[in-house]
Protein backbone atom coordinates (compact mmCIF):
# COMPACT_ATOMS: atom_id res chain seq x y z
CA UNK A 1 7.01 -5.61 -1.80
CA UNK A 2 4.53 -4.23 -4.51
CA UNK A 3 6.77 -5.61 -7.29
CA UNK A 4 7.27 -8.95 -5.79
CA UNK A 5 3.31 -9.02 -5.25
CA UNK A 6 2.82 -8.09 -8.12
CA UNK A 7 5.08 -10.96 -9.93
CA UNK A 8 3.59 -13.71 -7.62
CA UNK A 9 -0.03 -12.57 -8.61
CA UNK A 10 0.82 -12.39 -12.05
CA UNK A 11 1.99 -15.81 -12.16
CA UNK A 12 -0.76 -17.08 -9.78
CA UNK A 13 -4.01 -15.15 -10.85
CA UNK A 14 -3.21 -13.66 -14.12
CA UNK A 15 -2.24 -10.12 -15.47
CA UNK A 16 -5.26 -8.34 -14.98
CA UNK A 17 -5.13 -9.17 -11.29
CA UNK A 18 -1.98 -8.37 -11.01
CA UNK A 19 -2.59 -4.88 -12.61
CA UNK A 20 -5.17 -4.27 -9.95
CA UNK A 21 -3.18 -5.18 -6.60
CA UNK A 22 -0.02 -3.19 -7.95
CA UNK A 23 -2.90 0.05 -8.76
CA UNK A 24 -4.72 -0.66 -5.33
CA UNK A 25 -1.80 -0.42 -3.66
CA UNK A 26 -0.39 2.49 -5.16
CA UNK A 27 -2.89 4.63 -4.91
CA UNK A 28 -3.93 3.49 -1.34
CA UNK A 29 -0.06 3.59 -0.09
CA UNK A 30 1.05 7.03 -1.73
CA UNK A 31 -2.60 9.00 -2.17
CA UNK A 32 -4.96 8.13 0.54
CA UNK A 33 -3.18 7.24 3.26
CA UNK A 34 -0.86 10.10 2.87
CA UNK A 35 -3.72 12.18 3.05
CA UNK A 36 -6.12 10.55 5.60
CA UNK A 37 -2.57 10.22 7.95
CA UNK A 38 0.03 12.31 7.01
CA UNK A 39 -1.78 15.73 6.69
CA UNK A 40 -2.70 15.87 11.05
CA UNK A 41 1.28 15.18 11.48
CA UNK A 42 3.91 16.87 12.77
CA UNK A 43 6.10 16.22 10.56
CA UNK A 44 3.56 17.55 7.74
CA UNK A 45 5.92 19.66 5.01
CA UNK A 46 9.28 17.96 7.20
CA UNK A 47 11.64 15.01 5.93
CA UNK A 48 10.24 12.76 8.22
CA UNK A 49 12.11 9.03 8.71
CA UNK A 50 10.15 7.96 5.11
CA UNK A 51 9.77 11.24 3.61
CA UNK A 52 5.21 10.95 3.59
CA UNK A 53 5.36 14.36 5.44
CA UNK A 54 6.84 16.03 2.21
CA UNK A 55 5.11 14.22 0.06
CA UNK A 56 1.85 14.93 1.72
CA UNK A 57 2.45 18.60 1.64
CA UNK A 58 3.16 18.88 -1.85
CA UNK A 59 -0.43 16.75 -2.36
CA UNK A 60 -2.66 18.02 0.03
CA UNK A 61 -3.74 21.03 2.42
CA UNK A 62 -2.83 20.79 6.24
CA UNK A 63 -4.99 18.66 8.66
CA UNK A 64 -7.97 18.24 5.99
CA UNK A 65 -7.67 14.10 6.43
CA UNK A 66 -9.43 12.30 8.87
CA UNK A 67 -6.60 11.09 11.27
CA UNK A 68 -8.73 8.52 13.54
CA UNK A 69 -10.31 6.75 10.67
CA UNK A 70 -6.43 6.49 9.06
CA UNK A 71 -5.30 4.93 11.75
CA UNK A 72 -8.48 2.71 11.71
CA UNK A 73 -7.91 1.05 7.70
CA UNK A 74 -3.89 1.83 7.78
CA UNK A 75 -3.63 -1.65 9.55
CA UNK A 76 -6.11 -3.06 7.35
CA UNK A 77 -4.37 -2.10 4.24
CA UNK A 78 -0.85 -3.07 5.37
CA UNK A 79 -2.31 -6.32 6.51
CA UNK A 80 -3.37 -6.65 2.66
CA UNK A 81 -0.32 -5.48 1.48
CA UNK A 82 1.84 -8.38 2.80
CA UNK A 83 -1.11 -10.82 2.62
CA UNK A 84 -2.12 -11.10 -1.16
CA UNK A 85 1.84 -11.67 -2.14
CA UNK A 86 2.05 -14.59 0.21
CA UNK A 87 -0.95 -16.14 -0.28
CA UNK A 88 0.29 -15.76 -4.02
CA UNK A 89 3.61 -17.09 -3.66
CA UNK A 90 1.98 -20.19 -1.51
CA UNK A 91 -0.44 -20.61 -4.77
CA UNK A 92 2.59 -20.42 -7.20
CA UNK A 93 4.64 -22.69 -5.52
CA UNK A 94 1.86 -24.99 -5.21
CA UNK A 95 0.49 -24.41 -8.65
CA UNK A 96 4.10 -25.52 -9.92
CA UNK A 97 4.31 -28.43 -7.23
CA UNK A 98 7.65 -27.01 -5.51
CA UNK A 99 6.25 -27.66 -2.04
């Protein structure tokens, strides 16, 4: 999804906006979440289902995120996540007059 966001803002808004979803994502999906979420979890060290847990461990101590705030922006930043490439893509396809 980040590459295909990435593309459609590129094409849409230019490089240098592109460069910053694809960086805000990546460290918001991989760093903080993974440490505001993933350090209070069971599965914290464990293969979980998409492998954060192991990830988190090998990034950050045990239970020093803030799990009820995560679970507070985690929608937020999903939300953005699948929002800027569409909104993108609807731009594109308008900017090129294919709809």
């Amino acid at each position: 999804m980040t590459l295909l966001g990435y593309h459609y803002t590129e094409i849409s808004f230019g490089l240098f906006a592109a460069i910053l979803y694809a960086t805000f994502n990546f460290l918001m999906i991989f760093i903080v979440l993974r440490f505001i979420l993933c350090t209070d979890c069971a599965f914290y060290g464990k293969y979980c289902y998409t492998g954060w847990g192991l990830l988190a461990s090998k990034l950050f101590k045990r239970e020093t995120g803030n799990f009820k705030l995560g679970t507070k922006i985690s929608g937020v930043i999903w939300f953005e996540f699948i929002l800027i490439p569409l909104i993108s893509l609807i731009y594109s396809l308008n900017l090129y007059k294919l709809i």
